[in-house]
Protein backbone atom coordinates (compact mmCIF):
# COMPACT_ATOMS: atom_id res chain seq x y z
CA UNK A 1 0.00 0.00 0.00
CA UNK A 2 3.20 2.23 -0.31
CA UNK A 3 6.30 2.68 -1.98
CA UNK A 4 9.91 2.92 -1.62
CA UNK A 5 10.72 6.19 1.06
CA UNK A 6 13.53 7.39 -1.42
CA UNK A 7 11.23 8.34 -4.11
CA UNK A 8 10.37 12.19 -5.27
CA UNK A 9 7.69 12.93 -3.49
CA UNK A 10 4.18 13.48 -5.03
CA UNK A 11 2.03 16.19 -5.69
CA UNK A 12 -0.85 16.40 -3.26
CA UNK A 13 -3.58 14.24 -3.55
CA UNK A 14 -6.50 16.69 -5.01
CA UNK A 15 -10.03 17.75 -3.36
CA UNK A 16 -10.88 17.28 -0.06
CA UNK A 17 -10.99 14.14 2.09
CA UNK A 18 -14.37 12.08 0.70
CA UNK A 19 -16.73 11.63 3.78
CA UNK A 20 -15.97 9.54 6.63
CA UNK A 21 -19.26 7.69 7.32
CA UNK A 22 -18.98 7.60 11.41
CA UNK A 23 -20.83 8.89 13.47
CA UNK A 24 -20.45 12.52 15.45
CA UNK A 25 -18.15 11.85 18.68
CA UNK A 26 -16.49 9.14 17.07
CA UNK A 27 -12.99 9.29 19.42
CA UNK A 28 -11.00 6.06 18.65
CA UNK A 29 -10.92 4.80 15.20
CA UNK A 30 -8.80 2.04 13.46
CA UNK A 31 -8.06 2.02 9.45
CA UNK A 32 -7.29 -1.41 7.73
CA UNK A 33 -6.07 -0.55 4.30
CA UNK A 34 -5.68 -3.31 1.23
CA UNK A 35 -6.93 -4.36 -2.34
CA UNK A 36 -9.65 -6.70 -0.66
CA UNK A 37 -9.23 -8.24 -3.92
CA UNK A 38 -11.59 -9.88 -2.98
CA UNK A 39 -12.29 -8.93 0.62
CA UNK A 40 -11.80 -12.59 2.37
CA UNK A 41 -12.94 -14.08 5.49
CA UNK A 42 -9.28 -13.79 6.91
CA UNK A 43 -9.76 -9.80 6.16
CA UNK A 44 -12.65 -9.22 8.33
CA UNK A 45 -11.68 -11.58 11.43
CA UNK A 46 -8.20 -10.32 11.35
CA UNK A 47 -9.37 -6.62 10.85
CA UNK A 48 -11.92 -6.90 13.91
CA UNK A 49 -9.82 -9.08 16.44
CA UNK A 50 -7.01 -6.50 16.04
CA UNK A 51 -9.47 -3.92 16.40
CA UNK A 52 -10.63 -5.20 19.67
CA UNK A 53 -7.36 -6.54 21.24
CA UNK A 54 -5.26 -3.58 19.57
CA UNK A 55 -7.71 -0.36 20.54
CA UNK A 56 -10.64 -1.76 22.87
CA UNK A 57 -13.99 -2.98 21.14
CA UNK A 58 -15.62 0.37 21.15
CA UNK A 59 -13.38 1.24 18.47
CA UNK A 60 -14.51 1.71 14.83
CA UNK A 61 -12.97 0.16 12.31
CA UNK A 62 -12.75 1.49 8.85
CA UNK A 63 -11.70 -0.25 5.56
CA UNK A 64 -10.11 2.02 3.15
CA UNK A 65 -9.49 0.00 -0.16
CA UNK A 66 -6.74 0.89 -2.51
CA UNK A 67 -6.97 2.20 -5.45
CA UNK A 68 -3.72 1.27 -6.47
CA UNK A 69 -0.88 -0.96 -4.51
CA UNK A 70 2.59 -0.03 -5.83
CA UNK A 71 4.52 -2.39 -3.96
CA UNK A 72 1.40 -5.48 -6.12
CA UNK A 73 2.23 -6.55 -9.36
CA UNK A 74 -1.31 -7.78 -9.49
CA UNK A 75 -3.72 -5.77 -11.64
CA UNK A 76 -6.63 -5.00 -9.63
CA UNK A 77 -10.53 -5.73 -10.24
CA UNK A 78 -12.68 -3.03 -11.11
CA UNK A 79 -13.01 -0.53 -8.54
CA UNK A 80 -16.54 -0.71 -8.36
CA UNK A 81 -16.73 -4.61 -8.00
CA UNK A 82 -14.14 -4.67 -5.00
CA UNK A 83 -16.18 -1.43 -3.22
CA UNK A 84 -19.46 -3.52 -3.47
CA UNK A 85 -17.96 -6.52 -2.38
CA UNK A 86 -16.20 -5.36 0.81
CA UNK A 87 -19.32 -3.28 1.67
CA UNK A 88 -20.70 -6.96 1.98
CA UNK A 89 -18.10 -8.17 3.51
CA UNK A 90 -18.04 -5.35 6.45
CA UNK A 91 -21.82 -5.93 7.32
CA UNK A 92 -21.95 -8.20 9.39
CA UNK A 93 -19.17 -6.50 11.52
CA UNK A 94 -19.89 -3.80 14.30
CA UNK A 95 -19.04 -0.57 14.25
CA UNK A 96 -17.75 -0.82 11.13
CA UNK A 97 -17.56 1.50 7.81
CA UNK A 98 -15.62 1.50 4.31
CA UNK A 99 -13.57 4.95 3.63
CA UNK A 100 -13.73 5.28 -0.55
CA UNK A 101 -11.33 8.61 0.14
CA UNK A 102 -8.18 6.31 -1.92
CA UNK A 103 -10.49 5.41 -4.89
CA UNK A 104 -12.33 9.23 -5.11
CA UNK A 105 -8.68 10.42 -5.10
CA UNK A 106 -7.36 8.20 -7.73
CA UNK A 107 -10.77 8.96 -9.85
CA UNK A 108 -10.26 12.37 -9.35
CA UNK A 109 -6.94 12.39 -10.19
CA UNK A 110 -8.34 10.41 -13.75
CA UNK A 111 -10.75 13.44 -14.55
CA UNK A 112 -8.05 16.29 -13.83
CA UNK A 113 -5.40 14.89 -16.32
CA UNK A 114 -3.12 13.45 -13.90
CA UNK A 115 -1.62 9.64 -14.52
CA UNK A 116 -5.02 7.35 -13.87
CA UNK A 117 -2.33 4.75 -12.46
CA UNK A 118 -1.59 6.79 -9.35
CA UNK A 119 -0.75 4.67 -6.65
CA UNK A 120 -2.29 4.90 -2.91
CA UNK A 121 0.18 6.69 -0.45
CA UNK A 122 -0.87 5.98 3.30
CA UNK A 123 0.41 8.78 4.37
CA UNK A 124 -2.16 10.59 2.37
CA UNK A 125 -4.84 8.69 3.46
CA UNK A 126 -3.46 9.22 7.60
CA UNK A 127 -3.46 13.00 6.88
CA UNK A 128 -6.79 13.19 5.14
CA UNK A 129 -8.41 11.02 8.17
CA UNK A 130 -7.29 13.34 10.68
CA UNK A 131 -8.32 16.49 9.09
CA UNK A 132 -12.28 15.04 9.09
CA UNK A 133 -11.01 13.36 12.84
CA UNK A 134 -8.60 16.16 14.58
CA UNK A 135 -9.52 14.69 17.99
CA UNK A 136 -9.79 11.33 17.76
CA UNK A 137 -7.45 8.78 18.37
CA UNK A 138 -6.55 7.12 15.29
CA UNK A 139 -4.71 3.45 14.61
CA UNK A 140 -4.18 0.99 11.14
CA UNK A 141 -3.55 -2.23 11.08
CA UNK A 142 -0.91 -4.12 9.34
CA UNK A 143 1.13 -7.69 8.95
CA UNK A 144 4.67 -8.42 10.34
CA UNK A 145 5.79 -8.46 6.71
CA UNK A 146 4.43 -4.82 6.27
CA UNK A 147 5.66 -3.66 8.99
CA UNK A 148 9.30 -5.31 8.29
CA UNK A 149 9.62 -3.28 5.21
CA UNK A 150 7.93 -0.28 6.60
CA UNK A 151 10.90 1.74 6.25
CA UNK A 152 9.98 1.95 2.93
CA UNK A 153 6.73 3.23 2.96
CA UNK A 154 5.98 6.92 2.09
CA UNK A 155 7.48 8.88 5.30
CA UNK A 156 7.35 6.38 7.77
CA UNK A 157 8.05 8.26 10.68
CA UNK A 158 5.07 11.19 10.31
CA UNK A 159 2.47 8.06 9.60
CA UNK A 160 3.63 6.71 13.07
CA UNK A 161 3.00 10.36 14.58
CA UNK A 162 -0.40 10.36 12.95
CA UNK A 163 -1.52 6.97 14.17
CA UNK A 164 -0.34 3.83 15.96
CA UNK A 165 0.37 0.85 14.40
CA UNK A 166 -1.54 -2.78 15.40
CA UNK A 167 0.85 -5.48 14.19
CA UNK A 168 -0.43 -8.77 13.09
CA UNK A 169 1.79 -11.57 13.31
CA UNK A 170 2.16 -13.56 10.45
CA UNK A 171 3.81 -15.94 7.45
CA UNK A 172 8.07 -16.19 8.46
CA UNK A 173 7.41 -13.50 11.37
CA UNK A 174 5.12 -15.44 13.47
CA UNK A 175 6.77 -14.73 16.47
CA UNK A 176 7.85 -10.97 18.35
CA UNK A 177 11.28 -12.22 18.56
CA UNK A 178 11.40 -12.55 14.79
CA UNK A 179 9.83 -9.63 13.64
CA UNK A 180 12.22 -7.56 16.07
CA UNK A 181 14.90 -9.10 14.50
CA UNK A 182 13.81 -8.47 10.73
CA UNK A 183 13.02 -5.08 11.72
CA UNK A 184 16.37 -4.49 13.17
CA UNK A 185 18.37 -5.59 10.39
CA UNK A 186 17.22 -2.33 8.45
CA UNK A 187 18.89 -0.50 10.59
CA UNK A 188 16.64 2.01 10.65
CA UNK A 189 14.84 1.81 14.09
CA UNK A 190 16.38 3.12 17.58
CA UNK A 191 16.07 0.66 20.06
CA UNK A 192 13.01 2.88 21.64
CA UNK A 193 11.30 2.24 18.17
CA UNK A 194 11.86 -1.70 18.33
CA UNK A 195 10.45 -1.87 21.71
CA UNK A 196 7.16 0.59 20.18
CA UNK A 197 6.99 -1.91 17.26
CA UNK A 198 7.22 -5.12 19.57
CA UNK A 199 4.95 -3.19 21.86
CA UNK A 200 2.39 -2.95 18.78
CA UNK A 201 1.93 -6.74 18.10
CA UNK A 202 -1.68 -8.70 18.74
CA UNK A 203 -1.63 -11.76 19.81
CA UNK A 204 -4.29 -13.41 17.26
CA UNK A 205 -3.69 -17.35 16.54
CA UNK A 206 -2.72 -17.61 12.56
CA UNK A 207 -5.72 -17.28 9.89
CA UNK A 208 -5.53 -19.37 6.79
CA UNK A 209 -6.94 -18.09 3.69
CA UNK A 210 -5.55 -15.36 1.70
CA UNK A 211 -7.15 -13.60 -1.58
CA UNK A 212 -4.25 -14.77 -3.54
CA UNK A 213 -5.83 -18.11 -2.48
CA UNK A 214 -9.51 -16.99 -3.11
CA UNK A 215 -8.43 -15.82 -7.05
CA UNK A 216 -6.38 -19.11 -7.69
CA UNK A 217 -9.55 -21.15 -6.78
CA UNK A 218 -12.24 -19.04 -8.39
CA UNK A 219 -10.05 -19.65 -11.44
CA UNK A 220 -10.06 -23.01 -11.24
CA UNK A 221 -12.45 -24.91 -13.56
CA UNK A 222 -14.23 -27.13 -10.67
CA UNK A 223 -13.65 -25.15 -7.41
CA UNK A 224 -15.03 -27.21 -4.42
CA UNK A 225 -17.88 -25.55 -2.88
CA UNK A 226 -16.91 -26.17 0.70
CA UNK A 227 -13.40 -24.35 -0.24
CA UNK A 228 -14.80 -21.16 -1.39
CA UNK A 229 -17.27 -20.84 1.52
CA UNK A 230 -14.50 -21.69 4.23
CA UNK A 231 -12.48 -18.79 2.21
CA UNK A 232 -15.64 -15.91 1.50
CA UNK A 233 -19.05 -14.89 2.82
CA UNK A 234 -21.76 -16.30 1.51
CA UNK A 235 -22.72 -12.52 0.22
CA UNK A 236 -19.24 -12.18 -1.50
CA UNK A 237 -19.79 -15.19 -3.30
CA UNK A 238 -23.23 -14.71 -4.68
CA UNK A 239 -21.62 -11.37 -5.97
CA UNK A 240 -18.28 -13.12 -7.42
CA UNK A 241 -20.80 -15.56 -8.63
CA UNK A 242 -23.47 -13.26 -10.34
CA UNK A 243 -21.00 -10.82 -12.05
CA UNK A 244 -18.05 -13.89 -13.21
CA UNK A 245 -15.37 -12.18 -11.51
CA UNK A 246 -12.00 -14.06 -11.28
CA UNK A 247 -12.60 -16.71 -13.91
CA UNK A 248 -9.83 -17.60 -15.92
């Protein structure tokens, strides 16, 4: 959902912030950015354990999908297919909302002349959400592999000013021992800032079922039934189902 840290940086993104749908008083809020390509049932359990171990369960959570991921190679659905889908997907969850601020911006930036291929910046997104939220309290969730190679987001230090990270433990880095030690290899983290980092991790027990996994089995000619509901809600699937997304 970012990009190397080295790079020129980029113009802002245009137009205000598109509107937050929470409610007035709304004082601790948690982003999850991510393709949800398609939003899976390891998205939405992840996203609202962390929420609840990581800020408290009175916490909103809000999914902010990307427009663009310039650290994917993968060539994302149709905007409007992933929004409707992880608007189905976020339902059933409490306190709950989808952001579209990435995807207005990246339309926007389609209509004004700029490069339609614009990728998401999270720092963007972390500035826009606290000028509609100036008091609240804001965190975003990410993986132990993000947050190894977070040094190479878009400034990395002012997003960590702006909100706190909630670390989810996963893949090689399935432990706080190893994830310290990735992180310190970079070099670029005081020992206060491991600690912070170590200090971020949830303790949530690991969550097969990626949408890497989801597209390889929609593709497949026969995909067992009992697979694809294990991976997606049974409203994501009607949807894959009634507009033939992901076939091959």
């Amino acid at each position: 959902m970012d990009t190397p840290a080295d790079c020129e940086d980029p113009a802002p993104p245009p137009g205000p912030p598109s509107l937050l749908p929470l409610p007035a008083g709304a004082d601790r809020v948690v982003l999850f950015g991510g393709s949800f390509d398609p939003p899976t049932r390891t998205h939405t359990a992840v996203a609202d354990r962390a929420r609840a171990l990581g800020a408290g369960p009175d916490a909103w959570l809000v999914l902010v999908p990307a427009a663009r991921s310039p650290l994917k190679d993968h060539a994302p659905t149709p905007d409007a297919h992933r929004l409707a889908m992880l608007r189905l997907a976020a339902a059933p969850l409490d306190r709950a909302a989808v952001w579209t601020d990435e995807l207005d911006r990246a339309h926007s930036a389609l209509h004004t002349a700029s490069h339609p291929a614009a990728p998401s910046y999270w720092i963007d997104t972390l500035r826009r959400a606290r000028a509609l939220l100036p008091d609240a309290r804001l965190w975003f969730i990410l993986g132990a592999d993000q947050a190894a190679q977070f040094h190479r987001w878009r400034a990395p230090h002012e997003i960590l000013r702006l909100a706190q990270p909630i670390v989810v433990l996963r893949g090689p880095l399935a432990t706080i021992d190893a994830l310290q030690h990735t992180i310190a290899e970079t070099g670029v983290w005081s020992d206060e800032e491991l600690a912070e980092w170590c200090g971020s991790v949830v303790d949530l027990p690991p969550t097969p079922g990626s949408a890497t996994e989801a597209r390889e089995l929609l593709a497949s000619p026969n995909p067992a039934p009992a697979d694809l509901a294990e991976l997606l809600d049974d409203a994501v699937l009607a949807y894959i189902t009634e507009h033939r997304l992901y076939r091959a």
